[in-house]
C-alpha atoms as a PDB file:
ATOM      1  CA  UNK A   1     -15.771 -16.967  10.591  1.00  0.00           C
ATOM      2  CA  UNK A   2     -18.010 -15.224  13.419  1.00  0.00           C
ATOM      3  CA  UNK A   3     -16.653 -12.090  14.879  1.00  0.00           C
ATOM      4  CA  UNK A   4     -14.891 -12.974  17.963  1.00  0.00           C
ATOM      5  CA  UNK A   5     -12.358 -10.279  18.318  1.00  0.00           C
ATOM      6  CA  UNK A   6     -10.773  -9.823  21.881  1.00  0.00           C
ATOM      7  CA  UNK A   7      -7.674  -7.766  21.109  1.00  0.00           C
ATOM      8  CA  UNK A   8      -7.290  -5.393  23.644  1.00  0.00           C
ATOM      9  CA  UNK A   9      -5.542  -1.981  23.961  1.00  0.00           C
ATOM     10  CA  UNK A  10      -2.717  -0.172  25.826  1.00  0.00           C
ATOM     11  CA  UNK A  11      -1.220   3.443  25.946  1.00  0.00           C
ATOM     12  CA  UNK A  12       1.477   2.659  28.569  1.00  0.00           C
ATOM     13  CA  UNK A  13       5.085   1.115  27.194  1.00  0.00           C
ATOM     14  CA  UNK A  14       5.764  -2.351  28.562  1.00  0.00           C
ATOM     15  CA  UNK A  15       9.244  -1.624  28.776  1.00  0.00           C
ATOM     16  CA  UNK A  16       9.533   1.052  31.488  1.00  0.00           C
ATOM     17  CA  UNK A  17       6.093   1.781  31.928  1.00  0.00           C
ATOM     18  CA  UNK A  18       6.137   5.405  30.534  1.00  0.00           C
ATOM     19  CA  UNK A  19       2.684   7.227  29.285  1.00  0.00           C
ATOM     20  CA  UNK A  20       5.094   9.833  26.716  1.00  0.00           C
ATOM     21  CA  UNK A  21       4.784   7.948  23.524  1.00  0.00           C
ATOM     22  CA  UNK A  22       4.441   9.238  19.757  1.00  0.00           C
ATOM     23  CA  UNK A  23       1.605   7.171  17.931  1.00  0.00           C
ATOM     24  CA  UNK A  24       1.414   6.993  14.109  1.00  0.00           C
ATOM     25  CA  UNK A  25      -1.426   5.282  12.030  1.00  0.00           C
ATOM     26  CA  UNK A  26      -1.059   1.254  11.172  1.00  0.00           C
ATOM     27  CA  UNK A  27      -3.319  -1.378  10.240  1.00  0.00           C
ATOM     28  CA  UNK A  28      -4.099  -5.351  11.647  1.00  0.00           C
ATOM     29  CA  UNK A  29      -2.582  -7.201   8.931  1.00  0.00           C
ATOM     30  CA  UNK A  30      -5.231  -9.133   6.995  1.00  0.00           C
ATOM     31  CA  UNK A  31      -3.787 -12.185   7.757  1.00  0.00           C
ATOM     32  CA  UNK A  32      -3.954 -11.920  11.591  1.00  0.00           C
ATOM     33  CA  UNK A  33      -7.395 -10.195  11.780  1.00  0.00           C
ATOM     34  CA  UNK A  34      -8.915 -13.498   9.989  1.00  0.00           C
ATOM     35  CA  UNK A  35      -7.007 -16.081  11.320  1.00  0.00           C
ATOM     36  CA  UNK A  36      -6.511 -15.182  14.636  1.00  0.00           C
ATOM     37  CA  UNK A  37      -8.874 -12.256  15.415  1.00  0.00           C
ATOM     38  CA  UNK A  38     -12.044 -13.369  13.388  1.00  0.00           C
ATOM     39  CA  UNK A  39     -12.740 -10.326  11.313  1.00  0.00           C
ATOM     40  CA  UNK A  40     -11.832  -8.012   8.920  1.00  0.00           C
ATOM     41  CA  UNK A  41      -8.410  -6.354   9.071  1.00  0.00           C
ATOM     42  CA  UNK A  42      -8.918  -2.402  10.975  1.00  0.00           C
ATOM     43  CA  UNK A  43      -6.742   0.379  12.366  1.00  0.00           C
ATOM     44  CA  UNK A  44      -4.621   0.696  15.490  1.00  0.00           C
ATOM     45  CA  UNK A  45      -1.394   2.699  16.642  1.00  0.00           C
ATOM     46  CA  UNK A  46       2.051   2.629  16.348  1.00  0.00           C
ATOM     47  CA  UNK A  47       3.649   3.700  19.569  1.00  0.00           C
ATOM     48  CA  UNK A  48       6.925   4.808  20.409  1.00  0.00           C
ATOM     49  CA  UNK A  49       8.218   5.337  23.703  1.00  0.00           C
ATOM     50  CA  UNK A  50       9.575   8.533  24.417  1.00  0.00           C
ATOM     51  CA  UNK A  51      11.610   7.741  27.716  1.00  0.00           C
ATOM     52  CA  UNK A  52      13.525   4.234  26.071  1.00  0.00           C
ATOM     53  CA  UNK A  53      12.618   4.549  22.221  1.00  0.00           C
ATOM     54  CA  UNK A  54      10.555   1.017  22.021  1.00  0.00           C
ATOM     55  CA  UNK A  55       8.409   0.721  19.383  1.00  0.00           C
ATOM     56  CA  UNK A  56       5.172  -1.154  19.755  1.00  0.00           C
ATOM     57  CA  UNK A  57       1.230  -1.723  18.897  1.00  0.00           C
ATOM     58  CA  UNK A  58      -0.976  -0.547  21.151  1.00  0.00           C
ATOM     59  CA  UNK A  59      -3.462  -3.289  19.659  1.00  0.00           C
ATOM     60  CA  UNK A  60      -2.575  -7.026  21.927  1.00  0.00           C
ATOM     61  CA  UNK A  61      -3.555 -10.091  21.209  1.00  0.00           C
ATOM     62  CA  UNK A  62      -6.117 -12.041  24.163  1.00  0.00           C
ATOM     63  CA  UNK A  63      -4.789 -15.828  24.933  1.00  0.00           C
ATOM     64  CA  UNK A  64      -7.662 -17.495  22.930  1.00  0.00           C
ATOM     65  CA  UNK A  65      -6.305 -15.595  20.157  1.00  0.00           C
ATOM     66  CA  UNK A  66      -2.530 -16.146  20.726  1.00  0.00           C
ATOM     67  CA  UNK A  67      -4.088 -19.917  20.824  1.00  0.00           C
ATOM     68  CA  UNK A  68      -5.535 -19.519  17.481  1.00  0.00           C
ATOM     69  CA  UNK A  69      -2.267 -17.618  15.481  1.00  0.00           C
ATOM     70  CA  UNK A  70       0.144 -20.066  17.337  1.00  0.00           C
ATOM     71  CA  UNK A  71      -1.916 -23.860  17.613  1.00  0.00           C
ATOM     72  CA  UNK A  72      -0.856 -25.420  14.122  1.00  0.00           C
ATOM     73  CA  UNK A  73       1.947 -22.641  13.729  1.00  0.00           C
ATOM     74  CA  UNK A  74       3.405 -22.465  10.003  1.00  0.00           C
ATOM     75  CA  UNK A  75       0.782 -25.726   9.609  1.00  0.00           C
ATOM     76  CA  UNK A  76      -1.044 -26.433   5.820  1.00  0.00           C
ATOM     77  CA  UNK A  77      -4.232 -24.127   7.581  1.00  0.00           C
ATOM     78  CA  UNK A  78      -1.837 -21.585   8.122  1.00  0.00           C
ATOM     79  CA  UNK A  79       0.326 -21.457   5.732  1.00  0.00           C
ATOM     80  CA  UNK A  80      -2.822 -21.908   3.354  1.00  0.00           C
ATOM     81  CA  UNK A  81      -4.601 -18.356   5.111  1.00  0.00           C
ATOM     82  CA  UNK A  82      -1.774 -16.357   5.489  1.00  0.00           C
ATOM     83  CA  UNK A  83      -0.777 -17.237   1.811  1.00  0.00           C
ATOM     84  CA  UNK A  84      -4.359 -15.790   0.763  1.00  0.00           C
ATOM     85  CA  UNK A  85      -3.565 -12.621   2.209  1.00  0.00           C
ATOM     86  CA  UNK A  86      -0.377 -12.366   1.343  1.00  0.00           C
ATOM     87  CA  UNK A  87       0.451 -14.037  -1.401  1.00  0.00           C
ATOM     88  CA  UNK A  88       4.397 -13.573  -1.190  1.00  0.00           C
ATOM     89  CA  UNK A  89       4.512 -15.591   1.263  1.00  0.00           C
ATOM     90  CA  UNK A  90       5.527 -19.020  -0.180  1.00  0.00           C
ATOM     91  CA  UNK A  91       5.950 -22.179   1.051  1.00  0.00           C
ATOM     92  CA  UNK A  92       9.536 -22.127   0.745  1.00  0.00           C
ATOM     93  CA  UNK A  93       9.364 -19.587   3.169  1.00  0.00           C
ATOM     94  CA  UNK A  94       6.758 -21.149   5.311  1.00  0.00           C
ATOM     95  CA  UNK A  95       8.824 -24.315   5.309  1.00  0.00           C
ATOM     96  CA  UNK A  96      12.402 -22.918   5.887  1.00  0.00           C
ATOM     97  CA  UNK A  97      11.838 -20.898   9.179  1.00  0.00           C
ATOM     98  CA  UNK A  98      14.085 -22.575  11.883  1.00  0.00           C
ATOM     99  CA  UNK A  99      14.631 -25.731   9.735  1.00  0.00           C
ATOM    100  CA  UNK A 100      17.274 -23.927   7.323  1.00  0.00           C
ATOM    101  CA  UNK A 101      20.462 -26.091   8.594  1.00  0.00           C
ATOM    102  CA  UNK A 102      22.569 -22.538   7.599  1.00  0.00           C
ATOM    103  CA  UNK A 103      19.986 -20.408   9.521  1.00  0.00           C
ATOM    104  CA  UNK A 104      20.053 -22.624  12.203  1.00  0.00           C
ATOM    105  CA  UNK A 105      23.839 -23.003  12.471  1.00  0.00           C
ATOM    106  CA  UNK A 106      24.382 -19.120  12.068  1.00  0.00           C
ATOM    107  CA  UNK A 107      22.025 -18.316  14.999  1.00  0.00           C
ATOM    108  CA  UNK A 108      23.497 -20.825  17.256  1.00  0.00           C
ATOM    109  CA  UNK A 109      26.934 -19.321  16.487  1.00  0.00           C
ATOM    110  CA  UNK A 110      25.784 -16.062  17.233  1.00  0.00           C
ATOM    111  CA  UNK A 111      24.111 -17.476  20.377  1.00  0.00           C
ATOM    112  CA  UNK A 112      27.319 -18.577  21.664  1.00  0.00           C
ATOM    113  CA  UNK A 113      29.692 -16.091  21.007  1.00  0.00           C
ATOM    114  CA  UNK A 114      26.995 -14.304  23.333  1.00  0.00           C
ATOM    115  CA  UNK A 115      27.002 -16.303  26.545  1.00  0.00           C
ATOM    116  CA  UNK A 116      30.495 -18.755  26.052  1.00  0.00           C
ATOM    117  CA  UNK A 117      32.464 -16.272  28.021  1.00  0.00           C
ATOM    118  CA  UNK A 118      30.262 -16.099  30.699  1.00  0.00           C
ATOM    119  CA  UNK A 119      28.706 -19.965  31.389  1.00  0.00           C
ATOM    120  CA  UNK A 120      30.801 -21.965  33.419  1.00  0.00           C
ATOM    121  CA  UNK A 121      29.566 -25.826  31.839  1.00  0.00           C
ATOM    122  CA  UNK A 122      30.058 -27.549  34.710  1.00  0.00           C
ATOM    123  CA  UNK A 123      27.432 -26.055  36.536  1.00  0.00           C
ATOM    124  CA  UNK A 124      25.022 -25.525  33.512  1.00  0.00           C
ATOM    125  CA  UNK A 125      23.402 -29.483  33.702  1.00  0.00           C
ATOM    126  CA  UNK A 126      19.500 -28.330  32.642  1.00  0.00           C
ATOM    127  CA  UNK A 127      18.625 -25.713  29.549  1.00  0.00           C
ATOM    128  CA  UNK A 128      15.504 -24.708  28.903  1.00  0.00           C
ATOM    129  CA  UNK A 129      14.362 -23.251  25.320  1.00  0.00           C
ATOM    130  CA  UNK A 130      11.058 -21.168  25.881  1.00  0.00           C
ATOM    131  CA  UNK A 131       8.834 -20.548  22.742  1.00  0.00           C
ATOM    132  CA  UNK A 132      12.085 -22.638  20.768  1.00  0.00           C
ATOM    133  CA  UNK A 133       9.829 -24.619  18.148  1.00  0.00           C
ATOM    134  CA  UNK A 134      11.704 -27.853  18.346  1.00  0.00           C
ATOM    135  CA  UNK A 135      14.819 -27.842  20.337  1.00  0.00           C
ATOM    136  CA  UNK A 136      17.005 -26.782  17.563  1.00  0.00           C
ATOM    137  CA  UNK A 137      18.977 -24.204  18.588  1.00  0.00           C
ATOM    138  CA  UNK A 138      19.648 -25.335  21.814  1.00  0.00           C
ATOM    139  CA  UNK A 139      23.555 -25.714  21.475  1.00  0.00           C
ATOM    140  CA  UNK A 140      24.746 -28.943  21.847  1.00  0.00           C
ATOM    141  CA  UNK A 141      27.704 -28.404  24.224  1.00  0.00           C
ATOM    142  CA  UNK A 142      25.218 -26.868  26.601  1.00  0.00           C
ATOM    143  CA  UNK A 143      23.678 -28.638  29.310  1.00  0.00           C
ATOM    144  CA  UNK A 144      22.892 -32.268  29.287  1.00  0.00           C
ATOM    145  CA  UNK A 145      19.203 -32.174  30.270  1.00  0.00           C
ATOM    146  CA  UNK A 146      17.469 -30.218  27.518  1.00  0.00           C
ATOM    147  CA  UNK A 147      13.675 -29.189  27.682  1.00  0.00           C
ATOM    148  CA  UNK A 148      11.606 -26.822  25.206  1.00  0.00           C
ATOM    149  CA  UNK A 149       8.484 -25.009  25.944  1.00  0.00           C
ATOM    150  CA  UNK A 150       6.330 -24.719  23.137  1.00  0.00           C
ATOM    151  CA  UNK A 151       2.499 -23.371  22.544  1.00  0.00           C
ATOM    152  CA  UNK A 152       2.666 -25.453  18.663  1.00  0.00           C
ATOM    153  CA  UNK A 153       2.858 -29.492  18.311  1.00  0.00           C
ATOM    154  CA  UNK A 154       6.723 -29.188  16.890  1.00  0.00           C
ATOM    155  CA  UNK A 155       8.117 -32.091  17.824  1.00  0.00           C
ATOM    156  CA  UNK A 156      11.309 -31.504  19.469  1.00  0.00           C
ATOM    157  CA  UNK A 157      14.703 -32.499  17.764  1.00  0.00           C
ATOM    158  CA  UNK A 158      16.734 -35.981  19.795  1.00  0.00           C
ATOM    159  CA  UNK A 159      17.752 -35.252  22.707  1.00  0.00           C
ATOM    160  CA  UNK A 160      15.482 -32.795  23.783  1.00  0.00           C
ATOM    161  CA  UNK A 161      12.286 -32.927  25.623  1.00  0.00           C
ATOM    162  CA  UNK A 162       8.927 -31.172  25.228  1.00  0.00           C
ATOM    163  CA  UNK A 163       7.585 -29.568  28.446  1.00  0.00           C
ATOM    164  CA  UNK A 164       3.560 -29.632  27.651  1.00  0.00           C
ATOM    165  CA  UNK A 165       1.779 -27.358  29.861  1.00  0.00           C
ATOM    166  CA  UNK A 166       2.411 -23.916  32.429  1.00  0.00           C
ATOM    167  CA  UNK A 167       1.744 -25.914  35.105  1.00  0.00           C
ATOM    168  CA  UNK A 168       4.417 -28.765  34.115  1.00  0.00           C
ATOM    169  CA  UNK A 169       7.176 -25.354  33.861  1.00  0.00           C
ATOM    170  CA  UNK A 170       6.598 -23.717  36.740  1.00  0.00           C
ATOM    171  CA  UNK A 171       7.353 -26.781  38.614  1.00  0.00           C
ATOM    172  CA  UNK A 172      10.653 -27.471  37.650  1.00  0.00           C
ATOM    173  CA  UNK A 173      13.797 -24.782  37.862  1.00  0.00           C
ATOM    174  CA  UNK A 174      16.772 -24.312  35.033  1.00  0.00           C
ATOM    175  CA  UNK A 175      20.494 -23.665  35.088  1.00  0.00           C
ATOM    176  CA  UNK A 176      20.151 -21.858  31.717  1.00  0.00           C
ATOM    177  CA  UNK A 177      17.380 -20.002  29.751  1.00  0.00           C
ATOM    178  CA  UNK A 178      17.228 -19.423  26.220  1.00  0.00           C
ATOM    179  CA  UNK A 179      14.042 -16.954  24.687  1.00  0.00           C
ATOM    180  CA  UNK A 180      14.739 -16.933  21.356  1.00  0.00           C
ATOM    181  CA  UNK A 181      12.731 -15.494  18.817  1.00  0.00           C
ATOM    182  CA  UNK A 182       9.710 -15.242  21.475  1.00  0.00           C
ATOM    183  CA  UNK A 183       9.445 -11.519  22.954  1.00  0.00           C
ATOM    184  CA  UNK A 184       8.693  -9.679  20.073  1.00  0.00           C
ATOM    185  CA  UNK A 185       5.395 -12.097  19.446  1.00  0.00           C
ATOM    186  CA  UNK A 186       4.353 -11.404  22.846  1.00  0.00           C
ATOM    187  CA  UNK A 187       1.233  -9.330  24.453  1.00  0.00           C
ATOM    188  CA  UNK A 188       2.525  -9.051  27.955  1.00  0.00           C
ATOM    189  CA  UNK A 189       6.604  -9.299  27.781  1.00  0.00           C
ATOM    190  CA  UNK A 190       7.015  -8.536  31.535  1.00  0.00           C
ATOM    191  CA  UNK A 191       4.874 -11.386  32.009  1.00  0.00           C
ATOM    192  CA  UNK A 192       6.640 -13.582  30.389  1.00  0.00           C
ATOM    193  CA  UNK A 193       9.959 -12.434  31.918  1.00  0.00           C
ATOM    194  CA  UNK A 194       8.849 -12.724  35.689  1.00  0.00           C
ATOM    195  CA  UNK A 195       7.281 -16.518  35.033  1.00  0.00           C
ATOM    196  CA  UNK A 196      11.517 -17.247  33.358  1.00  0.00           C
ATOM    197  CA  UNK A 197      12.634 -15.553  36.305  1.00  0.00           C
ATOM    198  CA  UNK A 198      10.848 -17.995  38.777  1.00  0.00           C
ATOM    199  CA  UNK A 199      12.051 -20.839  36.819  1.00  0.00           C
ATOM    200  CA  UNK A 200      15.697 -20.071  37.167  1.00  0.00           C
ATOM    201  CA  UNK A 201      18.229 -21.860  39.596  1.00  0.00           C
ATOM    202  CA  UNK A 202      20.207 -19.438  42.106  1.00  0.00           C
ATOM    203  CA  UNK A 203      22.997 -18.143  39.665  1.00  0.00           C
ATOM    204  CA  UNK A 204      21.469 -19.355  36.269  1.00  0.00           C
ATOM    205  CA  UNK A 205      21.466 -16.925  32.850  1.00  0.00           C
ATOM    206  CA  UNK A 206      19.174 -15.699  30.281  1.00  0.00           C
ATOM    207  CA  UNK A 207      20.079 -15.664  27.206  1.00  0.00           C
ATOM    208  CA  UNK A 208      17.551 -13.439  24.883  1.00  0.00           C
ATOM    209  CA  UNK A 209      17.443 -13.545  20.898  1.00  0.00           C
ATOM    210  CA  UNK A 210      14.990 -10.644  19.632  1.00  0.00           C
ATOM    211  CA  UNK A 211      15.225  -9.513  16.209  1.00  0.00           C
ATOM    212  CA  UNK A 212      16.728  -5.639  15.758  1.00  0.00           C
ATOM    213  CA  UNK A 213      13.851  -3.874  13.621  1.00  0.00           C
ATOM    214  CA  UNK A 214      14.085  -0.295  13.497  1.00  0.00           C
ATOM    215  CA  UNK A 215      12.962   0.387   9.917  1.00  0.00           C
ATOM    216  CA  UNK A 216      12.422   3.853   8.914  1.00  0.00           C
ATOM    217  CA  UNK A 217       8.464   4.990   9.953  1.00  0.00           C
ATOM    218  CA  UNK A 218       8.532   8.679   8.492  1.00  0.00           C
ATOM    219  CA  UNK A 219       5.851   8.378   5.804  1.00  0.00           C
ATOM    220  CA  UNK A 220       3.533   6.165   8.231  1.00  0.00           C
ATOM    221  CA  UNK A 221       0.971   9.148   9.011  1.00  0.00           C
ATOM    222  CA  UNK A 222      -0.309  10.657  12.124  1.00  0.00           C
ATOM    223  CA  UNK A 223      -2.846  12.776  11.274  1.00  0.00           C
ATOM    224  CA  UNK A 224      -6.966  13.139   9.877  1.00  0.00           C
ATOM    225  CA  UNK A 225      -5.984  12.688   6.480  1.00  0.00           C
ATOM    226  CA  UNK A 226      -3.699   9.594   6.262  1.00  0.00           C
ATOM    227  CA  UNK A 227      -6.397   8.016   8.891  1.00  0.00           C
ATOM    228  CA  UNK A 228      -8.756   8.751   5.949  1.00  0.00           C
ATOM    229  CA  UNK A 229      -6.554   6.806   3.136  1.00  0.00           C
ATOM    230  CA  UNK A 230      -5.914   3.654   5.770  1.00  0.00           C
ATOM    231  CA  UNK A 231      -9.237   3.148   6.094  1.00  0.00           C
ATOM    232  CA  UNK A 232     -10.927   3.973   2.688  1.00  0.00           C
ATOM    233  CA  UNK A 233      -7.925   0.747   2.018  1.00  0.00           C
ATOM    234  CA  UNK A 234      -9.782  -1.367   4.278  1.00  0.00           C
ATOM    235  CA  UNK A 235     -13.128  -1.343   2.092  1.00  0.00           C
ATOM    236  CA  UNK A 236     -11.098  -2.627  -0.970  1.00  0.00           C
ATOM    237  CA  UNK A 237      -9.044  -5.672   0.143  1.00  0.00           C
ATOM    238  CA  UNK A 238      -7.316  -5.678  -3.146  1.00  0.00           C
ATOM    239  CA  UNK A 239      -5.485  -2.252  -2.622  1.00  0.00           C
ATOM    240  CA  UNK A 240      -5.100  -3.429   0.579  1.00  0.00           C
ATOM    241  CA  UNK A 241      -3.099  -6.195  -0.247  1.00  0.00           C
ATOM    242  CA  UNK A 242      -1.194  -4.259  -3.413  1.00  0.00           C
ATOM    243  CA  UNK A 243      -0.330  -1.342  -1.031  1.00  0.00           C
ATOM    244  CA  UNK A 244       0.721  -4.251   1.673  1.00  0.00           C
ATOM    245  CA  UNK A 245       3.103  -5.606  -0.708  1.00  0.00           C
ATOM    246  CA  UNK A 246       4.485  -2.232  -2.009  1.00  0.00           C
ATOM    247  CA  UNK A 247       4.652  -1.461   1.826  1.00  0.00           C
ATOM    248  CA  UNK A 248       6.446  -4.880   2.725  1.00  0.00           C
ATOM    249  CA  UNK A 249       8.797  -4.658  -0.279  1.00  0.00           C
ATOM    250  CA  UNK A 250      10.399  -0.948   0.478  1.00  0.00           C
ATOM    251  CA  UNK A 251      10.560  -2.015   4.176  1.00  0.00           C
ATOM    252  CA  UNK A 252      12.419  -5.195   3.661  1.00  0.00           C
ATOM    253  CA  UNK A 253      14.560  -3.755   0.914  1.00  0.00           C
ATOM    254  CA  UNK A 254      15.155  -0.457   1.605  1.00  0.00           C
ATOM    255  CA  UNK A 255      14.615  -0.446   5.835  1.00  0.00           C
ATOM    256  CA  UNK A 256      11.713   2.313   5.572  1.00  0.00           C
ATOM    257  CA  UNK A 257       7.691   2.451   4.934  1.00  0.00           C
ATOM    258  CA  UNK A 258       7.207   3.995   1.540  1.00  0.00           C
ATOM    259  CA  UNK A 259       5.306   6.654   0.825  1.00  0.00           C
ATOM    260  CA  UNK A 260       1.416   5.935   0.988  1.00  0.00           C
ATOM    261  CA  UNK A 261       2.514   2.767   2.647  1.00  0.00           C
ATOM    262  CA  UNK A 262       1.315   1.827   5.667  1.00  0.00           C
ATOM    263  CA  UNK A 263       3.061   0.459   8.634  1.00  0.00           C
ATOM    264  CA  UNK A 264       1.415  -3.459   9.156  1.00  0.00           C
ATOM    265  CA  UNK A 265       0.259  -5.263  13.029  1.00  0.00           C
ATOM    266  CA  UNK A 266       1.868  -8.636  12.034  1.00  0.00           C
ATOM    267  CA  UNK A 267       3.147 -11.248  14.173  1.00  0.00           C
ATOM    268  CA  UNK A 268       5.702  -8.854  15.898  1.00  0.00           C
ATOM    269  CA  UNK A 269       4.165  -6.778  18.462  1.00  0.00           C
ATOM    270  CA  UNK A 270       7.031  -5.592  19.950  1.00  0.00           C
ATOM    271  CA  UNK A 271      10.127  -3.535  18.334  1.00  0.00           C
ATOM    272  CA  UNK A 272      13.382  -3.733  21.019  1.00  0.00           C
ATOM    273  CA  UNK A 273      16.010  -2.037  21.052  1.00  0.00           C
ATOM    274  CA  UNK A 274      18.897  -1.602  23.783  1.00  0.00           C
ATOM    275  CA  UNK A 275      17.524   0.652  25.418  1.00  0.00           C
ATOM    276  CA  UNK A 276      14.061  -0.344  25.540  1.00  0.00           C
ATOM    277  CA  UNK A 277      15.079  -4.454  26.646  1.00  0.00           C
ATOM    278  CA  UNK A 278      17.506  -2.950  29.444  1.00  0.00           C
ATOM    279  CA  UNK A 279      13.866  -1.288  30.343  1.00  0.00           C
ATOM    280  CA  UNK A 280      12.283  -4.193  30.581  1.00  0.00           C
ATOM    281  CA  UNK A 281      14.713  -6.391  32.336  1.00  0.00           C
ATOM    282  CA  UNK A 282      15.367  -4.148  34.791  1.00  0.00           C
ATOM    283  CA  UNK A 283      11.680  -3.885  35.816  1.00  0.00           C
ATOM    284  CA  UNK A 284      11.406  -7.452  35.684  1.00  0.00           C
ATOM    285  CA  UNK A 285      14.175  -8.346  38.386  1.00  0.00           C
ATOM    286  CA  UNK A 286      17.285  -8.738  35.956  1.00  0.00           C
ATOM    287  CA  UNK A 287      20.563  -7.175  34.630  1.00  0.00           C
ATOM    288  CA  UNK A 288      22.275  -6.862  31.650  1.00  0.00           C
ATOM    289  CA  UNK A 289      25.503  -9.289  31.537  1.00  0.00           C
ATOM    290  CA  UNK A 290      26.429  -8.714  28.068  1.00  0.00           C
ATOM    291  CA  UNK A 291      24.672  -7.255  24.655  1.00  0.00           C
ATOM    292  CA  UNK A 292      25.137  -7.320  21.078  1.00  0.00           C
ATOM    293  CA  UNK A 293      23.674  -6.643  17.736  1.00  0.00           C
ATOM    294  CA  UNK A 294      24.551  -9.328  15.251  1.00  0.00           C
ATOM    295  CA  UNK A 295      23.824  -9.203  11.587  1.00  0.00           C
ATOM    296  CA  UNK A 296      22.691 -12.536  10.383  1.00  0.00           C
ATOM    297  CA  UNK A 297      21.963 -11.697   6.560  1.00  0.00           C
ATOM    298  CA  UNK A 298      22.929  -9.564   4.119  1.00  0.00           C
ATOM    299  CA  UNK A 299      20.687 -10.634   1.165  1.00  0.00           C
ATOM    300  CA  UNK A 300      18.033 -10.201  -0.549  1.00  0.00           C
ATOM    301  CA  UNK A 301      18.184  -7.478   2.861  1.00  0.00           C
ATOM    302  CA  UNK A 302      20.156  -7.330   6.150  1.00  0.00           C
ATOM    303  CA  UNK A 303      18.834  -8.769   9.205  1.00  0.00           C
ATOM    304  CA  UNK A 304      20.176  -7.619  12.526  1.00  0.00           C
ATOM    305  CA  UNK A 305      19.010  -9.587  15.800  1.00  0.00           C
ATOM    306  CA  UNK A 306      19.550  -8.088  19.697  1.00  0.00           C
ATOM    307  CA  UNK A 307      21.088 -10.683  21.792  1.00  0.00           C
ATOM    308  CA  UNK A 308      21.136 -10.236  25.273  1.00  0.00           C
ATOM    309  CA  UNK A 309      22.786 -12.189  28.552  1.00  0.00           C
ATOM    310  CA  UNK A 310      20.996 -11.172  31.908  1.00  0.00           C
ATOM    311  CA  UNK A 311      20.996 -12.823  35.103  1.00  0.00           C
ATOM    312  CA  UNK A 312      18.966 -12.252  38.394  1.00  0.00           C
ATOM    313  CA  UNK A 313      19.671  -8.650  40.595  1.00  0.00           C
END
C-alpha cells in the first residue's frame, strides 16, 4: 500500500478546550496504520486533560481515512487485516459485535433505564440512531419513525430506515437522538455534537452511550528512554505484536498497561469520563439531564459504559 498518511495532530482537549495536559508515549496500532493510514505503525501521545481528566490521542484520523477504517466495517477485508496484526482477534469476535442478541438486549436495557423517566412517548414520534450499525438498539417502544445514520453498508434491522448521506440528515429534524457507541471513534467530537444538535426538534433528548475506559496508564512512559524501547519495537513487528498482546491482555484483565507495555492508538480515540463529556456538552450547546455508569460484563473482564441524557440549553 503507498504511503498516504493524513493523520493530523492536536495539543488542545476537545472537551473544554484546555492546553494543561500530561502526555505519555503510545503507538498507532499496526492494524490502523495499514489499513486505514497506509504505512507502518509509529509513535504519538497520550494526553490527559488536566482541567476535566479526558484522556485522548493527540494523533486524529483525516475523513479519507475514517472512510477507509469504517467503509466495509468488521467486513472479510477487515476482519482478514486486522486479524494479521492481531491475531486474537477472531472471528467470533469480529462477528458478535452488536449482533450478540444478550449484548444487544443488555445495552438496550441499560439504555432505557437511562432516558424512560424522562421521555414523554407521546411526543417522541421520530428516533434517530447516529453511527448505530443497523438499527438494533433502537428500543422498540420508542418512536414510530425510526432512521439510522451509518458511514458502513449494515443493513438496517425491519422497521428501521437507513439515512444515506450528510446532506439527506441535515435536512430532516428528530424528536429523539441516540449516539451510541460513536464518540469515542471520533476525530472531532464537538463536531459531531453541534451537526446532532441542529438535527433536534424544539424539546427533543440525547441520549449518549460511550464506553467508561479508565485503565491504569502508570507504566506507559514519558520520558527519552521508554521513547527509545517504543520505537526500537517498531523495527521488529514481531515484538511488536508479542508486546501488543502482553499489553492488551494485562489491560483487559487486570484494567492497567503492564510493565514494558505500551499504551495502543486503536479505534478509540477518545477516553470520557463525567467530567470530561459534561465538558464537551456544555461547549457544544447542551446539558446534562441524567448520567450513569453501567457495568455491562463481568467476564472474562468488566466493562463499564457512560450513559448520558442531555437536552438543548
Amino acid at each position: 500500500m503507498l504511503l498516504c498518511s493524513n493523520m493530523y495532530t492536536i495539543e488542545t482537549c476537545p472537551c473544554c478546550q484546555s492546553k494543561e495536559v500530561h502526555a505519555r508515549w503510545a503507538i498507532i496500532a499496526p492494524f490502523l496504520a495499514h489499513y486505514a493510514v497506509g504505512r507502518p505503525p509509529f509513535l504519538c501521545k497520550l494526553l490527559e486533560c488536566s482541567n476535566c481528566s479526558f484522556r485522548f490521542f493527540d494523533s486524529r484520523l483525516a475523513p479519507d481515512e475514517v472512510d477507509r477504517l469504517y467503509s466495509g466495517y468488521r467486513g472479510e477485508r477487515y476482519f482478514a487485516e486486522r486479524h494479521r496484526w492481531e491475531f486474537w482477534y477472531s472471528r467470533k469476535v469480529n462477528d458478535g459485535i452488536g449482533s450478540d442478541p444478550e449484548e444487544i438486549a443488555a445495552r438496550v436495557a441499560g439504555l432505557e433505564r437511562l432516558f424512560l423517566p424522562h421521555v414523554n412517548h407521546a411526543t417522541v414520534k421520530t428516533v434517530l440512531d447516529y453511527g448505530g450499525d443497523r438499527g438494533q438498539f433502537i428500543p422498540n417502544s420508542l418512536g414510530t419513525n425510526k432512521f439510522v445514520f451509518e458511514l458502513s453498508d449494515a443493513v438496517p434491522v425491519h422497521g428501521v430506515t437507513r439515512i444515506g448521506s450528510e446532506q439527506e440528515l441535515n435536512r430532516m429534524k428528530f424528536d429523539f437522538i441516540m449516539a451510541s457507541g460513536v464518540l469515542e471513534h471520533c476525530s472531532e467530537p464537538a463536531s459531531v455534537l453541534e451537526q446532532l444538535r441542529s438535527c433536534q426538534n424544539p424539546g427533543s433528548l440525547l441520549c449518549i452511550e460511550v464506553p467508561y475506559e479508565r485503565y491504569g496508564i502508570g507504566f506507559a512512559g514519558k520520558g527519552r528512554l521508554y521513547r527509545s524501547y517504543l520505537n526500537t519495537l517498531l523495527h521488529f513487528p514481531a515484538a511488536l505484536v508479542a508486546v501488543d498482546f502482553y499489553s492488551a491482555a494485562a489491560r483487559i484483565r487486570l484494567g492497567h498497561i503492564p510493565p514494558l507495555g505500551f499504551v495502543k492508538c486503536h479505534e478509540h480515540l477518545n477516553f470520557f469520563n463525567k467530567n470530561s463529556m459534561n465538558a464537551l456538552l456544555h461547549r457544544t450547546g447542551f446539558e446534562v439531564v441524567d448520567s450513569r455508569i453501567e457495568c455491562i460484563a463481568k467476564y472474562p473482564a468488566r466493562v463499564e459504559t457512560l450513559h448520558i441524557l442531555a437536552r438543548l440549553r
